[in-house]
Every structure is written in structure tokens, then in C-alpha cells.
C-alpha atoms as a PDB file:
ATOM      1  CA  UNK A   1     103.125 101.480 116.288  1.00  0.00           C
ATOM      2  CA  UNK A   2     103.417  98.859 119.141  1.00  0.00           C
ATOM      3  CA  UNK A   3     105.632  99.081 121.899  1.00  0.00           C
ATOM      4  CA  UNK A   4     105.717  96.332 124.456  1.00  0.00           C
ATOM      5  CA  UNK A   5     105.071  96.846 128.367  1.00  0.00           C
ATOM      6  CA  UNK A   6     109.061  97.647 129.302  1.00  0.00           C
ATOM      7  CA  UNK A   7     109.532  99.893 126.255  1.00  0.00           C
ATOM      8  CA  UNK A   8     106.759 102.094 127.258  1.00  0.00           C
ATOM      9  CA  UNK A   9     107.919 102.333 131.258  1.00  0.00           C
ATOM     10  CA  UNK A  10     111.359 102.987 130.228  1.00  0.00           C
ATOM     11  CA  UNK A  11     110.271 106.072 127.763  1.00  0.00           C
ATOM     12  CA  UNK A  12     107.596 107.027 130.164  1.00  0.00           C
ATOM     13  CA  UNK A  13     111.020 106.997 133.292  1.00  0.00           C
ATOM     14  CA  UNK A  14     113.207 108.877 130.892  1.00  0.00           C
ATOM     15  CA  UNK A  15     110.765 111.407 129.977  1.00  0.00           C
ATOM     16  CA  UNK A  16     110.162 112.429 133.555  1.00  0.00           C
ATOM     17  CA  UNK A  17     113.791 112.517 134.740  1.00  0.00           C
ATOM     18  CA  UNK A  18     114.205 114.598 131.775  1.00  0.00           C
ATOM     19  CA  UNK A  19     111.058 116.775 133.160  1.00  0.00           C
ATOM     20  CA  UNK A  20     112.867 116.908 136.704  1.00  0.00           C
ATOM     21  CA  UNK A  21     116.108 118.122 134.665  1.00  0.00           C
ATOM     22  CA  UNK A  22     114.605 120.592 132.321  1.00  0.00           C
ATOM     23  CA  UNK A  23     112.467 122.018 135.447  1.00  0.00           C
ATOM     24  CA  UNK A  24     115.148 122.269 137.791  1.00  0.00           C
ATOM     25  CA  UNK A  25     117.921 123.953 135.296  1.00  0.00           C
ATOM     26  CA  UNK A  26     114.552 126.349 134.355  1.00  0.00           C
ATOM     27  CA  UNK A  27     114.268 125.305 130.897  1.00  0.00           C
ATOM     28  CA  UNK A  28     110.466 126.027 130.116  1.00  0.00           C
ATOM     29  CA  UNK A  29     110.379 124.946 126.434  1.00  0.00           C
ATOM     30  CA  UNK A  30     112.801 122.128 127.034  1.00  0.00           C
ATOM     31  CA  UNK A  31     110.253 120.619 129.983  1.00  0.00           C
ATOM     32  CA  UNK A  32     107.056 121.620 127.843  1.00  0.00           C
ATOM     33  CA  UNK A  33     108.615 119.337 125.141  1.00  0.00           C
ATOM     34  CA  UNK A  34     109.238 116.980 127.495  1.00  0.00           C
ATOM     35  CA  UNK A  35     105.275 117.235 129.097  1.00  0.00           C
ATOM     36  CA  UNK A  36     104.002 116.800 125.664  1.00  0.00           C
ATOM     37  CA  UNK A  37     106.006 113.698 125.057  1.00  0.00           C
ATOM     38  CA  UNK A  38     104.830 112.077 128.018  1.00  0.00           C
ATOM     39  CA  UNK A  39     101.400 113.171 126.627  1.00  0.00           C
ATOM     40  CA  UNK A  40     101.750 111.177 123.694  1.00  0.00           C
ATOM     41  CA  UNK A  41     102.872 108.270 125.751  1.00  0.00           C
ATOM     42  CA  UNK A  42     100.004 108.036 127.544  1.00  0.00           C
ATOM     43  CA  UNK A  43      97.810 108.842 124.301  1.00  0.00           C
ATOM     44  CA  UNK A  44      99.638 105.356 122.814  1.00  0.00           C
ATOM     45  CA  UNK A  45      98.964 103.760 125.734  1.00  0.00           C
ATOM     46  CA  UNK A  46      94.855 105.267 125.878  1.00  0.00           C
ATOM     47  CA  UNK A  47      95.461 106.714 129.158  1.00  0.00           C
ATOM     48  CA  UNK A  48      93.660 109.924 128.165  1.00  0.00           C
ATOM     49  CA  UNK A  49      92.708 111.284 131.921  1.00  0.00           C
ATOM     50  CA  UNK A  50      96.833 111.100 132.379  1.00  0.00           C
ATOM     51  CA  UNK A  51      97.734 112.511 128.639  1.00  0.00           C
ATOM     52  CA  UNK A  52      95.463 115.771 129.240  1.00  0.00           C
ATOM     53  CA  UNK A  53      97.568 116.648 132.668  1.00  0.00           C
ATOM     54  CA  UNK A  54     100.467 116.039 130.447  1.00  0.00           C
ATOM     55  CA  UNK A  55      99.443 117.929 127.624  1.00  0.00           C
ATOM     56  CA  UNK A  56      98.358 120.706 129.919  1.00  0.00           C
ATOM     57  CA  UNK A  57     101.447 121.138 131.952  1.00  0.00           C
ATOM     58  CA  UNK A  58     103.011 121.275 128.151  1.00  0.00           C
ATOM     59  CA  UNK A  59     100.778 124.316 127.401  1.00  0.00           C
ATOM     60  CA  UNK A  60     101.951 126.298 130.823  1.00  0.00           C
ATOM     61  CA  UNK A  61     105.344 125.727 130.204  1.00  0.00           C
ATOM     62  CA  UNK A  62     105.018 126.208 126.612  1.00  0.00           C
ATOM     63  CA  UNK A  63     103.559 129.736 126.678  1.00  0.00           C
ATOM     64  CA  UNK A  64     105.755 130.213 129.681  1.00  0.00           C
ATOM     65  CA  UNK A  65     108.847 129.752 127.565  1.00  0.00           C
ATOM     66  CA  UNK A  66     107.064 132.254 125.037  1.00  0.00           C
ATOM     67  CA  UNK A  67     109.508 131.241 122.472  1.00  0.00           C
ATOM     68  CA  UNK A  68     107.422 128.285 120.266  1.00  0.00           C
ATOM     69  CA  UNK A  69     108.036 128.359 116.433  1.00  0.00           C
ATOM     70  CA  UNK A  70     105.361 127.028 113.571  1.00  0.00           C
ATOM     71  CA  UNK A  71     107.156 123.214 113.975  1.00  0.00           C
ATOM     72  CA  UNK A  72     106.637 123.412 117.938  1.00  0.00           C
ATOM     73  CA  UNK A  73     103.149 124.565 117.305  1.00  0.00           C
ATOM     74  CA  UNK A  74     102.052 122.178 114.293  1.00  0.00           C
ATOM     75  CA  UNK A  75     103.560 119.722 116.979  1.00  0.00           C
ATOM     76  CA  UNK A  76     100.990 120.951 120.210  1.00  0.00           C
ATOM     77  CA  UNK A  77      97.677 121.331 117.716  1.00  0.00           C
ATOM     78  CA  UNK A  78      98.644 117.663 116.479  1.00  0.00           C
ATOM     79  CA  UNK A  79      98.886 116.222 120.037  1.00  0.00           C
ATOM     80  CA  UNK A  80      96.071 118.669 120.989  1.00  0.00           C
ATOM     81  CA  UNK A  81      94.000 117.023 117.884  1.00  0.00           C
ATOM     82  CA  UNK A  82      94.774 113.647 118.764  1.00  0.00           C
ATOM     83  CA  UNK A  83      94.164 114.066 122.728  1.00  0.00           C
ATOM     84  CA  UNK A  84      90.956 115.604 121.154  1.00  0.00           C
ATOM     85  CA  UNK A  85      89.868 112.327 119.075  1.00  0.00           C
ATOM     86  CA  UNK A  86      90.471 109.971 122.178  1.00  0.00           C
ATOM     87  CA  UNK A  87      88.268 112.600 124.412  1.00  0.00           C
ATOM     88  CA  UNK A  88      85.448 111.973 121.574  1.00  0.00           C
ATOM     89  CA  UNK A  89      85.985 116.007 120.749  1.00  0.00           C
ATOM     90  CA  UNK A  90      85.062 115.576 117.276  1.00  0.00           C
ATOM     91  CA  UNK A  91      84.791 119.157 116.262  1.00  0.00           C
ATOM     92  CA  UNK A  92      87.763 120.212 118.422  1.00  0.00           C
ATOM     93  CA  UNK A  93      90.217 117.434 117.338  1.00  0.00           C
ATOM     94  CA  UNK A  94      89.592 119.030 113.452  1.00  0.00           C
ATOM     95  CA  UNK A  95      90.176 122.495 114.743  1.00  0.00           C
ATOM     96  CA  UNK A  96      92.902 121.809 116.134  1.00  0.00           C
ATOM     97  CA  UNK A  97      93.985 119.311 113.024  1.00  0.00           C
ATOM     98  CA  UNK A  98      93.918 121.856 110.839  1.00  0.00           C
ATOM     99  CA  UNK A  99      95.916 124.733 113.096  1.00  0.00           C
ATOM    100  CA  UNK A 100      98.653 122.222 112.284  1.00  0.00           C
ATOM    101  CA  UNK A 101      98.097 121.514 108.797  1.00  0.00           C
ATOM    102  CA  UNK A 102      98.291 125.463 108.836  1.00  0.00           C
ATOM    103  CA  UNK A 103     101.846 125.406 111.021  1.00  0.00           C
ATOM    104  CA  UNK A 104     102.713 122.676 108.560  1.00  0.00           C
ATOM    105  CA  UNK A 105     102.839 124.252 105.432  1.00  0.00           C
ATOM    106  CA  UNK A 106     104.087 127.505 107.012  1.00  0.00           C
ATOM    107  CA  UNK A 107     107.331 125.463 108.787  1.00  0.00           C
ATOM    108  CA  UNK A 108     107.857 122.992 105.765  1.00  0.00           C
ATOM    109  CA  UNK A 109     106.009 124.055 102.810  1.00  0.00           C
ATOM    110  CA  UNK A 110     103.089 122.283 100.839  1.00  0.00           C
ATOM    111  CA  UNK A 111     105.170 119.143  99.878  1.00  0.00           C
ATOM    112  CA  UNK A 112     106.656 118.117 102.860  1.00  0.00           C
ATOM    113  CA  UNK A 113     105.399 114.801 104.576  1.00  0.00           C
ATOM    114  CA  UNK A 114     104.322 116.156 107.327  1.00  0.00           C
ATOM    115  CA  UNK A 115     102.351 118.435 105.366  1.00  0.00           C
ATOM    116  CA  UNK A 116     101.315 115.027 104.205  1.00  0.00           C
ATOM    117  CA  UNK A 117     100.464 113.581 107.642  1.00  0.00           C
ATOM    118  CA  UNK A 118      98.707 116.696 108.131  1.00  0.00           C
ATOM    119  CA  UNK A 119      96.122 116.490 105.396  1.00  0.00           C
ATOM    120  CA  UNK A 120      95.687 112.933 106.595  1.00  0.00           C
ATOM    121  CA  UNK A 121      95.247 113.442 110.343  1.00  0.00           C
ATOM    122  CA  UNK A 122      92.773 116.284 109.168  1.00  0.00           C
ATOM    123  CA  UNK A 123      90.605 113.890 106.887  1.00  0.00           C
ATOM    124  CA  UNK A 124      90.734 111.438 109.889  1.00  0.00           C
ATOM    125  CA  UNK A 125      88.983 113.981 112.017  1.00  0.00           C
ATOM    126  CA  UNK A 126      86.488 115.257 109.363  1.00  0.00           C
ATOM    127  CA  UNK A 127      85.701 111.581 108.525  1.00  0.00           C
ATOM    128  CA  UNK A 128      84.395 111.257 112.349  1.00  0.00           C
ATOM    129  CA  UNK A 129      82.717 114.248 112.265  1.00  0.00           C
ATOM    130  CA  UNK A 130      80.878 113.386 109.412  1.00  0.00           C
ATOM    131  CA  UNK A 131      82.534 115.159 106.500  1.00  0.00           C
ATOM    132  CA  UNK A 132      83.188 112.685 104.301  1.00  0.00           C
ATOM    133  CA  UNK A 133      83.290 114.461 101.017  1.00  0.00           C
ATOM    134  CA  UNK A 134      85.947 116.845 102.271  1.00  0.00           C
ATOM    135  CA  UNK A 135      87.695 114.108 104.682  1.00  0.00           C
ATOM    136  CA  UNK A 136      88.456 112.363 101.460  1.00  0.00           C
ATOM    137  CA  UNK A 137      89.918 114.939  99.426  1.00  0.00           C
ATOM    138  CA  UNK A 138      92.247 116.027 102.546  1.00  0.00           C
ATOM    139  CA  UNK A 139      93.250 112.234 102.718  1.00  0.00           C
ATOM    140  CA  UNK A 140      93.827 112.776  98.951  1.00  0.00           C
ATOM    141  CA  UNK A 141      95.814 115.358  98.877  1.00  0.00           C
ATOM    142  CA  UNK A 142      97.522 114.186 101.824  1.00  0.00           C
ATOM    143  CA  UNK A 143      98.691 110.789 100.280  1.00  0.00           C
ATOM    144  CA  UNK A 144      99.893 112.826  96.689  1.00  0.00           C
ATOM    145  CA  UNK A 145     102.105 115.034  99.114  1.00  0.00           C
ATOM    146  CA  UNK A 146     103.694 111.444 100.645  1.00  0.00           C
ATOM    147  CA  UNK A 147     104.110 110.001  97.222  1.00  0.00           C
ATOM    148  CA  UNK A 148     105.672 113.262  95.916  1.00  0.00           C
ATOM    149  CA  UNK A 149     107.772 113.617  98.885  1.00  0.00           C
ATOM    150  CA  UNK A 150     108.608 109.980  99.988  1.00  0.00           C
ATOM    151  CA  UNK A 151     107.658 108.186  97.230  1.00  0.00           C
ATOM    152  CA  UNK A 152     105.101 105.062  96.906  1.00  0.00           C
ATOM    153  CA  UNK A 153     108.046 102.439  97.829  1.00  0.00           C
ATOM    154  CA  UNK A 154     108.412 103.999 101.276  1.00  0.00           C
ATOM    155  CA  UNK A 155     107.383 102.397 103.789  1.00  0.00           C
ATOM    156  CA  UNK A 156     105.826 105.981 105.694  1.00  0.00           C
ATOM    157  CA  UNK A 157     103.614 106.174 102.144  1.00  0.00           C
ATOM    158  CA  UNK A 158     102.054 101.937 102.664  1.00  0.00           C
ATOM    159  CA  UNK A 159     100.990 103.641 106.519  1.00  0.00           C
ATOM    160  CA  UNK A 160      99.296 106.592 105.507  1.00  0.00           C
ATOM    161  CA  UNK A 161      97.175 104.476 102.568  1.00  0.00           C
ATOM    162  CA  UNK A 162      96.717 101.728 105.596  1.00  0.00           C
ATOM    163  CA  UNK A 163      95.275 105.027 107.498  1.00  0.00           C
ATOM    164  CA  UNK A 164      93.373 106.172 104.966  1.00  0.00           C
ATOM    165  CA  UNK A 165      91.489 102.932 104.330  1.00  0.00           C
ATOM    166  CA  UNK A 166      90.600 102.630 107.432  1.00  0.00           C
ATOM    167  CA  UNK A 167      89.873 105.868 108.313  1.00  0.00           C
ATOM    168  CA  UNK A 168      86.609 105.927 106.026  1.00  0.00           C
ATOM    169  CA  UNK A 169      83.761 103.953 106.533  1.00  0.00           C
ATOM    170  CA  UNK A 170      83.325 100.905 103.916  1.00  0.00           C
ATOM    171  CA  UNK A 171      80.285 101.993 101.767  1.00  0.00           C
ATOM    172  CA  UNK A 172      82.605 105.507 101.195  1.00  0.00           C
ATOM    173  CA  UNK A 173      85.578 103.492  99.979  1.00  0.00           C
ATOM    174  CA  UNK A 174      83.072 101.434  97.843  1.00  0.00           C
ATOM    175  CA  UNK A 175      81.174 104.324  96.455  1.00  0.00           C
ATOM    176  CA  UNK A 176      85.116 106.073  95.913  1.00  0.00           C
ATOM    177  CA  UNK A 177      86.412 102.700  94.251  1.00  0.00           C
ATOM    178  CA  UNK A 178      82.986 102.716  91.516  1.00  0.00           C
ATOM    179  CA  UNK A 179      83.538 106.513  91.063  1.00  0.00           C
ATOM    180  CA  UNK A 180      87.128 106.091  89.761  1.00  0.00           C
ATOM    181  CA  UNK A 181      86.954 102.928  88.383  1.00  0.00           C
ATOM    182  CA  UNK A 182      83.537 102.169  87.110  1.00  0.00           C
ATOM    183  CA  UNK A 183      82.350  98.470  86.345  1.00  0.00           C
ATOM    184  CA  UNK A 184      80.663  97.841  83.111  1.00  0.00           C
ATOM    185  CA  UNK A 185      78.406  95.666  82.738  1.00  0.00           C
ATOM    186  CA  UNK A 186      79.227  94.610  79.483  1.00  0.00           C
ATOM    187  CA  UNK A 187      83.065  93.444  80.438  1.00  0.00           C
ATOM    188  CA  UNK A 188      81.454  91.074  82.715  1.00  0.00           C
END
């Protein structure tokens, strides 16, 4: 996704008067929301140092509210995952991937998208840590759940193929591509 400069101050203003709001009216999970928003603004905009004080500020609120359901937690171990990738916290960022693949399937069932995005943000992970053999069958299974889901015309399906691709290095797409579809030498 881009966003250009004034987008990204105007979402990054609104999400802090909405902090000041939440905070002052005592609204824990409404603020903690808010905290991991701003989190995910900065992690758009690579500003990791900033997104971790977000994200943690989310977390205290969060499990001050006490109240967080499997969709607010699939939410938190996504952002957690993703804060985790940008911190180079390989093995972290595909814990915490898979905690909401888990929340996922519990809130929304196996053939959700976001089930989807799950398996795909969790073969992203185990692609940098060096699982490639698993990070492709998660990617996989990921892109059947979009096209069962969303279908192959949708535009959310061409993004998570996009991802995929470039998620794995170039000699595993090229040893995938002459798995599947192997060339013979004779129909040259």
C-alpha cells in the first residue's frame, strides 16, 4: 500500500486524538486499538523504534481492558509478527505468525481470507527463517483459501500471489515451477 506524506500525518493526528479520547473517557480496549493502529502506522512508514512503544502501550492497555476476543488477538500476534520481521526477529515474527493463524481459524474458520492472509504472512516468516519447504506449502494453502473465499478475479487474491512470489527466493520459485510443470526435452 502507499500512502503519501499528508495521508500518513493526518491518520497518524487522528489516531492520537482518538488515544487522548479513549484514555480520558477510560476506555482501555478502545485506546489499545487505537496504540496498535498507530503501531502499524509507523510499521508502514519503517519507523520501528516508534511502532514498538506503540505496540507496547497496545499490550498494557490491552490486557488492562482484559476483555480481547480471538479477532483482537489474531490482530496483536499479526502486528506483533510484523513489528517482529522489521526488528529482524526471525523466529519470533513466525511465533507470533502462527498464534494468529491459530486466532484466525478459531474467529473465522479455515476458509476465511484472513485465514488466507494468515497462512501467507506465516510462509513469509518461515521463508526468512529458512523454511522453505514448509513456507511454501503455508503460502499454498494460504492462496487456495483466497481463491476459495475471494475468488482469483479479486483483486485481494492478484496481492497475495504478488506476495507470494516475492516472498521466496528465485531458485525456490524455479525449482517449484520445474516440479509442477516439468520441461521435456523432447517438446523442445
Amino acid at each position: 500500500m502507499s500512502w503519501e506524506e499528508g495521508q500518513l500525518d493526518t491518520a497518524e493526528h487522528i489516531w492520537l486524538k482518538a488515544v487522548r479520547i479513549f484514555a480520558n473517557g477510560g476506555n482501555r480496549a478502545a485506546s489499545a486499538e487505537a496504540y496498535r493502529s498507530l503501531a502499524e502506522l509507523e510499521l508502514w512508514q519503517t519507523k520501528v523504534h516508534q511502532a514498538r512503544k506503540w505496540f507496547e502501550k497496545a499490550l498494557a492497555d490491552a490486557n488492562a481492558a482484559g476483555s480481547l476476543t480471538p479477532v483482537d488477538q489474531a490482530a496483536y500476534a499479526s502486528t506483533e509478527g510484523w513489528l517482529d520481521l522489521e526488528e529482524k526477529h526471525i523466529p519470533e515474527a513466525a511465533d507470533a505468525y502462527e498464534r494468529s493463524l491459530d486466532y484466525c481459524k478459531l474467529a473465522f474458520g479455515e476458509n476465511h481470507y484472513l485465514t488466507g492472509w494468515g497462512f501467507l504472512l506465516l510462509g513469509k516468516a518461515l521463508t526468512q527463517e529458512g523454511q522453505l519447504g514448509q513456507a511454501l506449502t503455508d503460502m499454498r494453502d494460504g492462496l487456495a483459501v483466497l481463491d476459495q473465499s475471494l475468488g482469483p478475479q479479486n483483486p485481494k487474491y492478484w496481492a497475495a500471489e504478488i506476495a507470494q512470489k516475492s516472498s521466496l527466493p528465485m531458485h525456490s520459485c524455479w525449482h517449484c515451477r520445474c516440479r509442477s510443470n516439468p520441461i521435456s526435452f523432447s517438446t523442445l
